[in-house]
PDBML (XML) file of the C-alpha atoms, coordinates in Angstrom:
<?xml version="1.0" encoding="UTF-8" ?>
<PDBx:datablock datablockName="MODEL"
   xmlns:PDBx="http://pdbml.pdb.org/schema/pdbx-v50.xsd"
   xmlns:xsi="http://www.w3.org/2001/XMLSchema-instance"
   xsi:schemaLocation="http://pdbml.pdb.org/schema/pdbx-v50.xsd pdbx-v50.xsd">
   <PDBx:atom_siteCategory>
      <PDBx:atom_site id="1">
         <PDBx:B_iso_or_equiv>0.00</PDBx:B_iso_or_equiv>
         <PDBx:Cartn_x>64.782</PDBx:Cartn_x>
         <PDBx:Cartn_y>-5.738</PDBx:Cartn_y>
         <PDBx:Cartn_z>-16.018</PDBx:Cartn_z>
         <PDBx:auth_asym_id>A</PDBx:auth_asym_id>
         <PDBx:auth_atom_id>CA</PDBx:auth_atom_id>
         <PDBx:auth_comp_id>UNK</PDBx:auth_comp_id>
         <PDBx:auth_seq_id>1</PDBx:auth_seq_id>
         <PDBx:group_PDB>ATOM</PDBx:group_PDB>
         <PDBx:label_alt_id xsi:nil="true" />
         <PDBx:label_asym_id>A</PDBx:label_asym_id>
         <PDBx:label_atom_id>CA</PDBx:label_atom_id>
         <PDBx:label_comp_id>UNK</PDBx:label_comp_id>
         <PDBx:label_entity_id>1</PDBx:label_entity_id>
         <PDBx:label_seq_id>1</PDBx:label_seq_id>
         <PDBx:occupancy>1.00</PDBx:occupancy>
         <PDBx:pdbx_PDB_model_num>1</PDBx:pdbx_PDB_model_num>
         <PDBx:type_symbol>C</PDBx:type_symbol>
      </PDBx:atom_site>
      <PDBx:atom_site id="2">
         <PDBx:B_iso_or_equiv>0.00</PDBx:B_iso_or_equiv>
         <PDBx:Cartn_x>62.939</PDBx:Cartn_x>
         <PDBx:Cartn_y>-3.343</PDBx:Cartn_y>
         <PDBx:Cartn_z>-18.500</PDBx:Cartn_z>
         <PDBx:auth_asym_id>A</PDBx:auth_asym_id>
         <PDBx:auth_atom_id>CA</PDBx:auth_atom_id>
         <PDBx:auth_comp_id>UNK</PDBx:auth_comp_id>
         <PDBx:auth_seq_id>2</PDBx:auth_seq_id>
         <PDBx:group_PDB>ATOM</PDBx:group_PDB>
         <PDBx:label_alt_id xsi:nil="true" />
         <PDBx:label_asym_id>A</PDBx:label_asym_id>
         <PDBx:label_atom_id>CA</PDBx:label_atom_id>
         <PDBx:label_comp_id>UNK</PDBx:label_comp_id>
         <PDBx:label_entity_id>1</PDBx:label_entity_id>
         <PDBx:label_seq_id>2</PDBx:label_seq_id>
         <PDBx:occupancy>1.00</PDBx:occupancy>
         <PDBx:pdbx_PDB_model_num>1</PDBx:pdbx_PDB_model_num>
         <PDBx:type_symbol>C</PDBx:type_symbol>
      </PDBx:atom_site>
      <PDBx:atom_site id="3">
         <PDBx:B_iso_or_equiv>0.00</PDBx:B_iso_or_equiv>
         <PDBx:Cartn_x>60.500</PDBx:Cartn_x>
         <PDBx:Cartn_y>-5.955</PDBx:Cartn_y>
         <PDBx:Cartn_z>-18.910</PDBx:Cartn_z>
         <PDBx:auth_asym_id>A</PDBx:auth_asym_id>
         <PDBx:auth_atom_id>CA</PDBx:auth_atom_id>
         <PDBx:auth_comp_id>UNK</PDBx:auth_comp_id>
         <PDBx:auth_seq_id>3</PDBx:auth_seq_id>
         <PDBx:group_PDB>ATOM</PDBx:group_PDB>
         <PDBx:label_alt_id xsi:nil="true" />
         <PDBx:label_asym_id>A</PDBx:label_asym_id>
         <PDBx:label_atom_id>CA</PDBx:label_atom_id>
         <PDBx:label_comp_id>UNK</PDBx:label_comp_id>
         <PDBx:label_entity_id>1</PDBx:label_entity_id>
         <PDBx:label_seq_id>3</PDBx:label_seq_id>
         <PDBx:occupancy>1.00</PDBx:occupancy>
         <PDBx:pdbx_PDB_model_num>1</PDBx:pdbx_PDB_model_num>
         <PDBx:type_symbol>C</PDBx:type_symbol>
      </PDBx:atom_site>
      <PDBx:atom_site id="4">
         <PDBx:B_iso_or_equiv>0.00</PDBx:B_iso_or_equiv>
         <PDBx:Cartn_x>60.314</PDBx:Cartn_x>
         <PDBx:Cartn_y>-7.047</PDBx:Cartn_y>
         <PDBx:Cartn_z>-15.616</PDBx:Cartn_z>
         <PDBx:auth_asym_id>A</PDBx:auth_asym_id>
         <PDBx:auth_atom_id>CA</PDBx:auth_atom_id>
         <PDBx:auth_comp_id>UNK</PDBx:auth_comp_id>
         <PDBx:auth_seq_id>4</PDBx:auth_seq_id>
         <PDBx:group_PDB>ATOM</PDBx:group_PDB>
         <PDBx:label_alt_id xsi:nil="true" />
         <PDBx:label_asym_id>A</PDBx:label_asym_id>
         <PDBx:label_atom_id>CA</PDBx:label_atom_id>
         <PDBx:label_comp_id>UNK</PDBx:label_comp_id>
         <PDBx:label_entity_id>1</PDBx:label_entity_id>
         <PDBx:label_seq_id>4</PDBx:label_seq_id>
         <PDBx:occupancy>1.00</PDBx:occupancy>
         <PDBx:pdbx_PDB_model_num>1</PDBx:pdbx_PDB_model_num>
         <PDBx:type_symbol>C</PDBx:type_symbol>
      </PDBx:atom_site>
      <PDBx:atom_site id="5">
         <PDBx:B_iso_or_equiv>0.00</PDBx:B_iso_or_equiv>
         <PDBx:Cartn_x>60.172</PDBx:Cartn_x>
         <PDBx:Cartn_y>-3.462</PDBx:Cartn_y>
         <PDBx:Cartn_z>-13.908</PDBx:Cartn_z>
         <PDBx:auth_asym_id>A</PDBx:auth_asym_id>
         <PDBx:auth_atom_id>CA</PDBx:auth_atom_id>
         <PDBx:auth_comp_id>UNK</PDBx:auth_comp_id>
         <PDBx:auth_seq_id>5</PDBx:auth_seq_id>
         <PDBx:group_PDB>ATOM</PDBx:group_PDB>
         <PDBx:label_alt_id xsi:nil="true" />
         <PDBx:label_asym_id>A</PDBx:label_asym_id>
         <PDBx:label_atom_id>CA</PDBx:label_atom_id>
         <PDBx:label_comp_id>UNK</PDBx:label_comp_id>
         <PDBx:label_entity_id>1</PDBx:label_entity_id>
         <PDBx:label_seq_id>5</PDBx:label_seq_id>
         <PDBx:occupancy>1.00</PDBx:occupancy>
         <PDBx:pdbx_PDB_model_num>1</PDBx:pdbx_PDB_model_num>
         <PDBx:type_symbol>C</PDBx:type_symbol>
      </PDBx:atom_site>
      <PDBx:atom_site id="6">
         <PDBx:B_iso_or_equiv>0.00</PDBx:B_iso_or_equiv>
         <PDBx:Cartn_x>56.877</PDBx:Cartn_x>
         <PDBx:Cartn_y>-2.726</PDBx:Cartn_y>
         <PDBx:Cartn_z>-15.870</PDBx:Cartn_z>
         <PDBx:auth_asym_id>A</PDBx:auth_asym_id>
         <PDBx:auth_atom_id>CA</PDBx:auth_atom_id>
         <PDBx:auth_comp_id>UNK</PDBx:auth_comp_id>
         <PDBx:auth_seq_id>6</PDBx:auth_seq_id>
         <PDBx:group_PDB>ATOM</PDBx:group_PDB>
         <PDBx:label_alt_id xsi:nil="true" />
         <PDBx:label_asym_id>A</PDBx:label_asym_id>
         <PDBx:label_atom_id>CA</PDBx:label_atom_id>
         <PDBx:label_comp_id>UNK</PDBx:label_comp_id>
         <PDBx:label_entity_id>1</PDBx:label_entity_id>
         <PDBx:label_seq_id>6</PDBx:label_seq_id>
         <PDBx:occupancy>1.00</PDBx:occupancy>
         <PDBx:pdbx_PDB_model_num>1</PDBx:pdbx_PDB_model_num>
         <PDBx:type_symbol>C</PDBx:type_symbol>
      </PDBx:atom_site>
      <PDBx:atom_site id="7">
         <PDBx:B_iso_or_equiv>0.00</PDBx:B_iso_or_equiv>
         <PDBx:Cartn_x>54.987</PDBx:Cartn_x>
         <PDBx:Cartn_y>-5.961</PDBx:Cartn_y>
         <PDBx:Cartn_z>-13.909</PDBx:Cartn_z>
         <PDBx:auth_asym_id>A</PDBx:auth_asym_id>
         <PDBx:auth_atom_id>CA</PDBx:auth_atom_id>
         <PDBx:auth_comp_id>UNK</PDBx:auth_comp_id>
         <PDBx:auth_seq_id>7</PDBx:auth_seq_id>
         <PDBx:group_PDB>ATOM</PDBx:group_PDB>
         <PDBx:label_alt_id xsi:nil="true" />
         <PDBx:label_asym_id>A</PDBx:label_asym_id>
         <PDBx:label_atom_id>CA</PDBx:label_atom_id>
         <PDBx:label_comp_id>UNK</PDBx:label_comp_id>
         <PDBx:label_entity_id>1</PDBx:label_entity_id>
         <PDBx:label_seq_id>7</PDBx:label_seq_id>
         <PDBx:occupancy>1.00</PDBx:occupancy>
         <PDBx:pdbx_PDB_model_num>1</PDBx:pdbx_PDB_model_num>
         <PDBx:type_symbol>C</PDBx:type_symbol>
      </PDBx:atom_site>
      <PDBx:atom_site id="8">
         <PDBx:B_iso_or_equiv>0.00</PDBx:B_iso_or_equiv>
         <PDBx:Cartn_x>56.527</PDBx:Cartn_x>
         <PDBx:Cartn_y>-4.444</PDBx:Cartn_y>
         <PDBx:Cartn_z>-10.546</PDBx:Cartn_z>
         <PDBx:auth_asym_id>A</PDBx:auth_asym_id>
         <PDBx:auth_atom_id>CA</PDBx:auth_atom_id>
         <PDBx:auth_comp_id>UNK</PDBx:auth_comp_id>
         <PDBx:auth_seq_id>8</PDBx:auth_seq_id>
         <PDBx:group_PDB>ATOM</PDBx:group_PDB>
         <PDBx:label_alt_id xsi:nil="true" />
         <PDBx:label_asym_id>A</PDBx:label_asym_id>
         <PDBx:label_atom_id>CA</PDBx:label_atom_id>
         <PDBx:label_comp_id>UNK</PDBx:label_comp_id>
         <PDBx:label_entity_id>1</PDBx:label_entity_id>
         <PDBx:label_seq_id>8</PDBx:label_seq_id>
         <PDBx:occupancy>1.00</PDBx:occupancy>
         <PDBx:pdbx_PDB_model_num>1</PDBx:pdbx_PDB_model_num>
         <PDBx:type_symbol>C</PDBx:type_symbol>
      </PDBx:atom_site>
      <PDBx:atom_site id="9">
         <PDBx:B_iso_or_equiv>0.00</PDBx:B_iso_or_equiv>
         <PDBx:Cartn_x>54.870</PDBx:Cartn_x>
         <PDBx:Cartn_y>-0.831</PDBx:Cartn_y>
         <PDBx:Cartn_z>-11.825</PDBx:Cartn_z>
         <PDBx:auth_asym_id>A</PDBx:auth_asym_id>
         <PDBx:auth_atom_id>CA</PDBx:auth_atom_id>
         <PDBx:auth_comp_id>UNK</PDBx:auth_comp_id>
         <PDBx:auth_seq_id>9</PDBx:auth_seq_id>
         <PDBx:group_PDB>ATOM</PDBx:group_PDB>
         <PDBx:label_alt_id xsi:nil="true" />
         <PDBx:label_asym_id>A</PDBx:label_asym_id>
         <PDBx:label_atom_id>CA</PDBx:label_atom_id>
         <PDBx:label_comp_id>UNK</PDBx:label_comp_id>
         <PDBx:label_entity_id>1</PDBx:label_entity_id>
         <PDBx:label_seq_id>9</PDBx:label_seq_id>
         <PDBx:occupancy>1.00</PDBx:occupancy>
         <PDBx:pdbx_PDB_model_num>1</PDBx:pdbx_PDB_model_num>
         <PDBx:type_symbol>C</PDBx:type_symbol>
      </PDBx:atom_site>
      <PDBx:atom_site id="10">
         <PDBx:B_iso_or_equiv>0.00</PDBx:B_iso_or_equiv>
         <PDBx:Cartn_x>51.561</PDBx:Cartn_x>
         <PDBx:Cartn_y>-2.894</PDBx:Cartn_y>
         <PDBx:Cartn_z>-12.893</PDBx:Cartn_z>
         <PDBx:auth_asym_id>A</PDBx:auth_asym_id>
         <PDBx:auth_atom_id>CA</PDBx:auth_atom_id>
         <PDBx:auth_comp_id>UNK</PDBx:auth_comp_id>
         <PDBx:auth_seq_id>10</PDBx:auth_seq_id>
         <PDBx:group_PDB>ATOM</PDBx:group_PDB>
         <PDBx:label_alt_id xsi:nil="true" />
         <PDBx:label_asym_id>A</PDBx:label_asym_id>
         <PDBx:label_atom_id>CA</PDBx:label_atom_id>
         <PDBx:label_comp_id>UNK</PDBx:label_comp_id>
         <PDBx:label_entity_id>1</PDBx:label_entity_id>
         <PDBx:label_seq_id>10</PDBx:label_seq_id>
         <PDBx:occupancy>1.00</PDBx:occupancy>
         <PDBx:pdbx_PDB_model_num>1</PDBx:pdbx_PDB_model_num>
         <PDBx:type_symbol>C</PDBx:type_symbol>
      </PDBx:atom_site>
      <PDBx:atom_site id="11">
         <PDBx:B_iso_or_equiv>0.00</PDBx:B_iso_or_equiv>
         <PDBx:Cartn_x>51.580</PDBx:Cartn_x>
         <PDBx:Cartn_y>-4.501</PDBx:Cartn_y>
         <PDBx:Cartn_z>-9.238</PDBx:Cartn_z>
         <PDBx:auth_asym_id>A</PDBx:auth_asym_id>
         <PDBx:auth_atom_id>CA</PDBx:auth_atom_id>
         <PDBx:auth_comp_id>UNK</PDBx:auth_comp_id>
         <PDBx:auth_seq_id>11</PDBx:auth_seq_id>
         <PDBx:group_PDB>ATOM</PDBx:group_PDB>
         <PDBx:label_alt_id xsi:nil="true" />
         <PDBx:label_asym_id>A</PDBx:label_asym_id>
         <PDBx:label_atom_id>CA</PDBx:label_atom_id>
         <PDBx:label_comp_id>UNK</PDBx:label_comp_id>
         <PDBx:label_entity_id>1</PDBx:label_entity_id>
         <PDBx:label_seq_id>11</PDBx:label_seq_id>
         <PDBx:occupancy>1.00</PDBx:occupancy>
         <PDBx:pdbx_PDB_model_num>1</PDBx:pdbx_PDB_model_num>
         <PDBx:type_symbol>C</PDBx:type_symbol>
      </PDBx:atom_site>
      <PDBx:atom_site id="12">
         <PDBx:B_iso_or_equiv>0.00</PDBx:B_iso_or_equiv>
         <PDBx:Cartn_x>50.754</PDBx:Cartn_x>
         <PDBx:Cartn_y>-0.241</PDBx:Cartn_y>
         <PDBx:Cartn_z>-8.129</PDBx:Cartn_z>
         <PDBx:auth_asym_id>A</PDBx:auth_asym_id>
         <PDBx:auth_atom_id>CA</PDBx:auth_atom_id>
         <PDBx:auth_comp_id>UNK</PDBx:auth_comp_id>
         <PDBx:auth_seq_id>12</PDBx:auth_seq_id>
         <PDBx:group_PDB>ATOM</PDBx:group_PDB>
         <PDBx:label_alt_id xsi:nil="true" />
         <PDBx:label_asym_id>A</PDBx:label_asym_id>
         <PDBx:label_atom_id>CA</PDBx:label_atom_id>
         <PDBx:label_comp_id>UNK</PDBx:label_comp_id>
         <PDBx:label_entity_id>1</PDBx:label_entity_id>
         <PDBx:label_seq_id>12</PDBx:label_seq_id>
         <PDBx:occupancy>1.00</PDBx:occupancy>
         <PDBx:pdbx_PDB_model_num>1</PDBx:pdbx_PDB_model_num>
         <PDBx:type_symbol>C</PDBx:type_symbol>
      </PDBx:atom_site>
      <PDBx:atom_site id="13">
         <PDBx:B_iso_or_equiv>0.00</PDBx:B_iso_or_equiv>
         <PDBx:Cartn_x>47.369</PDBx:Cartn_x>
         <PDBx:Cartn_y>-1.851</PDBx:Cartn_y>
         <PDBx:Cartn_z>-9.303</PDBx:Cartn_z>
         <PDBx:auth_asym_id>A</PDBx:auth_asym_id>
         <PDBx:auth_atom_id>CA</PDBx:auth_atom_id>
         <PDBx:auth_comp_id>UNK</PDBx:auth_comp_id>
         <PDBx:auth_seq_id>13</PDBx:auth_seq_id>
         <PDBx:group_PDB>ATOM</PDBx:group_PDB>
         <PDBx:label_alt_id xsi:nil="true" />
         <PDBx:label_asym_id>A</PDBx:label_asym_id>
         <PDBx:label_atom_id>CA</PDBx:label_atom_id>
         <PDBx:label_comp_id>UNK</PDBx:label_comp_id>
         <PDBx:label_entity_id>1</PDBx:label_entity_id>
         <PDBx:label_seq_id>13</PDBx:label_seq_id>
         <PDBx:occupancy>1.00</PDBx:occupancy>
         <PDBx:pdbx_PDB_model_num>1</PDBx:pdbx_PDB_model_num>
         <PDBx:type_symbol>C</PDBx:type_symbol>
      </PDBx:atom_site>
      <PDBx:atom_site id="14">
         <PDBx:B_iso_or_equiv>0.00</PDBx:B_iso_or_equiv>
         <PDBx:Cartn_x>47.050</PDBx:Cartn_x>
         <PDBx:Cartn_y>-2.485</PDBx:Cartn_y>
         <PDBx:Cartn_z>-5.789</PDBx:Cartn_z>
         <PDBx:auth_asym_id>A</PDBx:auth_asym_id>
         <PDBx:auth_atom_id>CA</PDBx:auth_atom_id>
         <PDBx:auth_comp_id>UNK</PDBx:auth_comp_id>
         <PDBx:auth_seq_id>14</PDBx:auth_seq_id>
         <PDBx:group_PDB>ATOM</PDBx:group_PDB>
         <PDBx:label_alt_id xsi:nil="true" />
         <PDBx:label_asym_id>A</PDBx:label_asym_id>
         <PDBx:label_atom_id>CA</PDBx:label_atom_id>
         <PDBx:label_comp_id>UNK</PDBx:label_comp_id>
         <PDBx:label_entity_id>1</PDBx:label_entity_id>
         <PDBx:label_seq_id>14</PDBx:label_seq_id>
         <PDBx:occupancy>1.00</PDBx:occupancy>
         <PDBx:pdbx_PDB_model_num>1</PDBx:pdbx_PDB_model_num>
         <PDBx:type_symbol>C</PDBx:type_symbol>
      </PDBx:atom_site>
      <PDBx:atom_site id="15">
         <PDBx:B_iso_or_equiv>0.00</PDBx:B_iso_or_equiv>
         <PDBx:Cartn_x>46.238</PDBx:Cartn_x>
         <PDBx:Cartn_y>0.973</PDBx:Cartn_y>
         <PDBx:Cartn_z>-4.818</PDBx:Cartn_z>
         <PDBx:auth_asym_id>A</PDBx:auth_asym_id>
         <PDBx:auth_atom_id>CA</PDBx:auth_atom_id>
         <PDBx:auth_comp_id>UNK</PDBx:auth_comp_id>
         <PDBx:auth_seq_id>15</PDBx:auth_seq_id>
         <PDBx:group_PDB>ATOM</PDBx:group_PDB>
         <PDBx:label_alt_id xsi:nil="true" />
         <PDBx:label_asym_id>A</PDBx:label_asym_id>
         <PDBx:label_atom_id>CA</PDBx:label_atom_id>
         <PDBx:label_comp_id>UNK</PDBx:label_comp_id>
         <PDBx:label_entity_id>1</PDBx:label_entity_id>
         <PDBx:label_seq_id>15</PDBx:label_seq_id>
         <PDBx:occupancy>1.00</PDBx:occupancy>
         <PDBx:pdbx_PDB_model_num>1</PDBx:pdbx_PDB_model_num>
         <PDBx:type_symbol>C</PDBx:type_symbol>
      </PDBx:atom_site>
      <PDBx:atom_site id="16">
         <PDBx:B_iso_or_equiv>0.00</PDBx:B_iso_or_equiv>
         <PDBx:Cartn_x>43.488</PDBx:Cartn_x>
         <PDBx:Cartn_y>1.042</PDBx:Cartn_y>
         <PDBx:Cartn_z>-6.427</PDBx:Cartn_z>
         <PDBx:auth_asym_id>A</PDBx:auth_asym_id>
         <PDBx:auth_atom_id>CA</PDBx:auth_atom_id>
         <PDBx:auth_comp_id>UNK</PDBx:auth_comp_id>
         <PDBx:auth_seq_id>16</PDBx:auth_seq_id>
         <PDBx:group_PDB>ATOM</PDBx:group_PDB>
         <PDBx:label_alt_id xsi:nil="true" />
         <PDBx:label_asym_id>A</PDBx:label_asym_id>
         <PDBx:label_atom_id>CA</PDBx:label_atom_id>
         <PDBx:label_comp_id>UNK</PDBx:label_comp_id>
         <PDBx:label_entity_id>1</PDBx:label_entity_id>
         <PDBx:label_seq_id>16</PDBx:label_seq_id>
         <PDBx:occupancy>1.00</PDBx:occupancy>
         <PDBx:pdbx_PDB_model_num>1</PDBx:pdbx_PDB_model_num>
         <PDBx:type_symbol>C</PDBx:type_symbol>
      </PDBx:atom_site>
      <PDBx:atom_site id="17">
         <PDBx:B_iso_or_equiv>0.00</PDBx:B_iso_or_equiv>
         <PDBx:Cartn_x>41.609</PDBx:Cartn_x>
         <PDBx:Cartn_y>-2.278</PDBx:Cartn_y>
         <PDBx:Cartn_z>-5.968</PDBx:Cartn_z>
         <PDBx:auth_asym_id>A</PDBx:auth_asym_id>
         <PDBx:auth_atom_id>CA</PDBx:auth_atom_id>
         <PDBx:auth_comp_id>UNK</PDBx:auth_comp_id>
         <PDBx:auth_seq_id>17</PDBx:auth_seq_id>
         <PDBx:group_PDB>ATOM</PDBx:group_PDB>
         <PDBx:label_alt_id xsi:nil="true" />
         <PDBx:label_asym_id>A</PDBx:label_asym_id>
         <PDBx:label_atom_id>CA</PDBx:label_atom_id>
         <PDBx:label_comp_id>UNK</PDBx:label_comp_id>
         <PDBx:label_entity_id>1</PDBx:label_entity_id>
         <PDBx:label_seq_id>17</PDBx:label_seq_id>
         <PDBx:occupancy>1.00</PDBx:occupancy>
         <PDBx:pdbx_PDB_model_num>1</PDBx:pdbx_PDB_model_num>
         <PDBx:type_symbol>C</PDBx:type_symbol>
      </PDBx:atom_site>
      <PDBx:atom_site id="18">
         <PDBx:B_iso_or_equiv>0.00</PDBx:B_iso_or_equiv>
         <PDBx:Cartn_x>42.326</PDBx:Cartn_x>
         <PDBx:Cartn_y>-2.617</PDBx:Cartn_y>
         <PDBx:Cartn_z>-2.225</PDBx:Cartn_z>
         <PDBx:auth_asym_id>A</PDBx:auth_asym_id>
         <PDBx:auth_atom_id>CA</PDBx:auth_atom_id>
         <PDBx:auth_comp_id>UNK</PDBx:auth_comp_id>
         <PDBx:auth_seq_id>18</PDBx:auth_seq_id>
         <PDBx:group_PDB>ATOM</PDBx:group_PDB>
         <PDBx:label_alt_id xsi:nil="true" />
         <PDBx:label_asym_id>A</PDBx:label_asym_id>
         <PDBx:label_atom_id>CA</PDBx:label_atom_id>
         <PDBx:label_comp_id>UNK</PDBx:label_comp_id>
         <PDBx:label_entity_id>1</PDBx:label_entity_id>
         <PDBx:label_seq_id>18</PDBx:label_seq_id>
         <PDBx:occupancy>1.00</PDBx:occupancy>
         <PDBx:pdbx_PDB_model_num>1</PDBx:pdbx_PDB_model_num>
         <PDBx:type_symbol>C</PDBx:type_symbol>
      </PDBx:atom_site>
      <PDBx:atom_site id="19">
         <PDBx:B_iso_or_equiv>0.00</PDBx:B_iso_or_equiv>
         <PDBx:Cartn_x>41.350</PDBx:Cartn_x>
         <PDBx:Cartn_y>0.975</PDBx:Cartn_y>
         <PDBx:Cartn_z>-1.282</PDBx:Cartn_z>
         <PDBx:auth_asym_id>A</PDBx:auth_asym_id>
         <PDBx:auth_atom_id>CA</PDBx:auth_atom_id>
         <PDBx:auth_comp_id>UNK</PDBx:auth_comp_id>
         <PDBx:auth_seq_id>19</PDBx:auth_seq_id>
         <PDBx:group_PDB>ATOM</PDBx:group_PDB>
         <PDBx:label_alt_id xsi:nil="true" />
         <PDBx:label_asym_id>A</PDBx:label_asym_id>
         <PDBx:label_atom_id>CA</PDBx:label_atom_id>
         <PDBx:label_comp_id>UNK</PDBx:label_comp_id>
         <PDBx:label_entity_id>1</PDBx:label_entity_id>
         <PDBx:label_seq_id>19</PDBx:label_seq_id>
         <PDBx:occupancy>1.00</PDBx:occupancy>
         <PDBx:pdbx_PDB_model_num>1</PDBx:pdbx_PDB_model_num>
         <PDBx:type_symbol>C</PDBx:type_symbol>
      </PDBx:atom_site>
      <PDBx:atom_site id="20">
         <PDBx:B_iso_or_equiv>0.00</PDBx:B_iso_or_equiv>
         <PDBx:Cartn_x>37.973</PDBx:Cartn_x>
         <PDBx:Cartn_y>0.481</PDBx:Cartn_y>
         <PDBx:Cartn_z>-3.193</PDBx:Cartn_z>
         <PDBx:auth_asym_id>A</PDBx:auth_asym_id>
         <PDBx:auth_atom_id>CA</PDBx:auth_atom_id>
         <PDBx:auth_comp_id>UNK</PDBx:auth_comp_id>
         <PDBx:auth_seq_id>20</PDBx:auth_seq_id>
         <PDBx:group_PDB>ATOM</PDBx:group_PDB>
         <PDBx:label_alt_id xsi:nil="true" />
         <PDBx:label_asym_id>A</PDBx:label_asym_id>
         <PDBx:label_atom_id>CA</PDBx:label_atom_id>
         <PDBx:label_comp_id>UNK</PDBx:label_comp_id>
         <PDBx:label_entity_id>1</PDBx:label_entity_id>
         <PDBx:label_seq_id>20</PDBx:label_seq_id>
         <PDBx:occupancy>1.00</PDBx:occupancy>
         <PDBx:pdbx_PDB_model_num>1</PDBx:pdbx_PDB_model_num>
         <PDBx:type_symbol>C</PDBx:type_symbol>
      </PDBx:atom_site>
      <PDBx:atom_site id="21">
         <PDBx:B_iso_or_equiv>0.00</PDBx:B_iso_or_equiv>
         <PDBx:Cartn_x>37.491</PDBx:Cartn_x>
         <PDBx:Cartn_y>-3.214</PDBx:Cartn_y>
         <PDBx:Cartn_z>-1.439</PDBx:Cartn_z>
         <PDBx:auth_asym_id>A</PDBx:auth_asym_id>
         <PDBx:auth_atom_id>CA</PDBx:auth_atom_id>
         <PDBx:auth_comp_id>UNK</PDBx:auth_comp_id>
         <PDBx:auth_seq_id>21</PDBx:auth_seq_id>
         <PDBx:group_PDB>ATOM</PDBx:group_PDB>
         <PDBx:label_alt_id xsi:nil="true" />
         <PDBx:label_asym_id>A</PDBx:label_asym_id>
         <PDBx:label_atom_id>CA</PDBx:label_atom_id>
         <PDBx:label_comp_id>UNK</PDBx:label_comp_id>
         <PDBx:label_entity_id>1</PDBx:label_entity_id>
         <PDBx:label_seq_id>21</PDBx:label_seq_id>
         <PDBx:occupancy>1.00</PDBx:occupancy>
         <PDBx:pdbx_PDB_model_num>1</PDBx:pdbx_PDB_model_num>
         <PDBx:type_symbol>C</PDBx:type_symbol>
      </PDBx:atom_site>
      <PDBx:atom_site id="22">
         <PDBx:B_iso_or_equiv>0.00</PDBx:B_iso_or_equiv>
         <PDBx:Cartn_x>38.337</PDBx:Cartn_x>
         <PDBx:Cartn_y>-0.846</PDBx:Cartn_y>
         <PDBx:Cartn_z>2.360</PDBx:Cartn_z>
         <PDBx:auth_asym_id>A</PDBx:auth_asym_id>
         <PDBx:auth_atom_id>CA</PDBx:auth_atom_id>
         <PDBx:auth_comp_id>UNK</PDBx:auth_comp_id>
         <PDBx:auth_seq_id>22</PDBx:auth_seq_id>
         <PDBx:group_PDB>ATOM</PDBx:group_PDB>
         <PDBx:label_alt_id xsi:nil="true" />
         <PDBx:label_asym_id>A</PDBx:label_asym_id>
         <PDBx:label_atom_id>CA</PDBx:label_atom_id>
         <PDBx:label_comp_id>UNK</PDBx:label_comp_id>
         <PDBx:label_entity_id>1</PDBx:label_entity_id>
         <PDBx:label_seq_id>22</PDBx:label_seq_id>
         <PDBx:occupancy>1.00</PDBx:occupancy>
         <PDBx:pdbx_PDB_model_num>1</PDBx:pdbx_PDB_model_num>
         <PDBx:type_symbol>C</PDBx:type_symbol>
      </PDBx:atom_site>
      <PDBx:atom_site id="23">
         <PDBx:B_iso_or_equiv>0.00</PDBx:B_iso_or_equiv>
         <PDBx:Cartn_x>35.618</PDBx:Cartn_x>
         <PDBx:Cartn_y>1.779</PDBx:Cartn_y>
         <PDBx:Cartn_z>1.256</PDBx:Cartn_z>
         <PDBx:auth_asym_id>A</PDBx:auth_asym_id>
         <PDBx:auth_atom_id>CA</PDBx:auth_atom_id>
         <PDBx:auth_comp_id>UNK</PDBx:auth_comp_id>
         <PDBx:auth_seq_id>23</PDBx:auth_seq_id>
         <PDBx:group_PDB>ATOM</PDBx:group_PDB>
         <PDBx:label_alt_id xsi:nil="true" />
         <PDBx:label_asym_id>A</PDBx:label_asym_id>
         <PDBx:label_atom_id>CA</PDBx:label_atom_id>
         <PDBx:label_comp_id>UNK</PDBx:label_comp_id>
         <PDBx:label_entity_id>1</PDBx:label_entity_id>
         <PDBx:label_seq_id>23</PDBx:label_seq_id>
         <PDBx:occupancy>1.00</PDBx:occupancy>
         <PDBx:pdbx_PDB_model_num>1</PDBx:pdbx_PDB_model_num>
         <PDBx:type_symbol>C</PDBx:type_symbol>
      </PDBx:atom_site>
      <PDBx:atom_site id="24">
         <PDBx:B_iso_or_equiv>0.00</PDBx:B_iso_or_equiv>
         <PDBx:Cartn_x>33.421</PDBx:Cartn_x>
         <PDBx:Cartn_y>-0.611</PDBx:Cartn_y>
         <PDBx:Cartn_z>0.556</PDBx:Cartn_z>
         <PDBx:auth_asym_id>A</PDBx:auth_asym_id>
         <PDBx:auth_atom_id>CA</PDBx:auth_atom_id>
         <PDBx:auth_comp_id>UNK</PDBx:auth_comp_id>
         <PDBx:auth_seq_id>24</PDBx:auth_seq_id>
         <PDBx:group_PDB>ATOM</PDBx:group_PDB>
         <PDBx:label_alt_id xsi:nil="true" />
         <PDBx:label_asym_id>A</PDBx:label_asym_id>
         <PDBx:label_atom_id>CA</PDBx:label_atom_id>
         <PDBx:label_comp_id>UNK</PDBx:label_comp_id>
         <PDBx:label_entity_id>1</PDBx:label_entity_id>
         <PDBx:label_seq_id>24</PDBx:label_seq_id>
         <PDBx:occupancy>1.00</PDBx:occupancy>
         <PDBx:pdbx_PDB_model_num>1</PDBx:pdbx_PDB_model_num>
         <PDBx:type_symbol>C</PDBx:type_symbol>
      </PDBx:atom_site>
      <PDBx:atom_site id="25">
         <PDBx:B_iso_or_equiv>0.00</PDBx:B_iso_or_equiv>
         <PDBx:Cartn_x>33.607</PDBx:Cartn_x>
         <PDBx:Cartn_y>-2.126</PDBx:Cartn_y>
         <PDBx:Cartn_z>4.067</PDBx:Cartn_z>
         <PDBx:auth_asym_id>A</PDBx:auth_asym_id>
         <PDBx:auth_atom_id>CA</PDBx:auth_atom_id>
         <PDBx:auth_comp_id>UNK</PDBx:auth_comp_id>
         <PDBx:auth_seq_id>25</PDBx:auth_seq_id>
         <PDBx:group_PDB>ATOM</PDBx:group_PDB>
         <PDBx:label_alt_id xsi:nil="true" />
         <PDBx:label_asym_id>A</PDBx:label_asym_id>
         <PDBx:label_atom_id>CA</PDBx:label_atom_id>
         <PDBx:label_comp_id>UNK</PDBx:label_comp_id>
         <PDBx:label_entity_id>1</PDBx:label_entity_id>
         <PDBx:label_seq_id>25</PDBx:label_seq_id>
         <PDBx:occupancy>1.00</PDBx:occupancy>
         <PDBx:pdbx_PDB_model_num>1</PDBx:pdbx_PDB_model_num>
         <PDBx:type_symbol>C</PDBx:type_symbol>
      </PDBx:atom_site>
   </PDBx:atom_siteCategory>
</PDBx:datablock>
């Protein structure tokens, strides 16, 4: 679960690619 919670904290990534893909459109 230590392990495992830090690629479900990575996955935030999202925020920040998708926004930038939105405000690009």
């Amino acid at each position: 679960s230590k392990v495992g919670s830090a690629g479900l904290i990575m996955a935030i990534v999202g925020g920040a690619l998708m926004p930038k893909l939105q405000g690009m459109i």
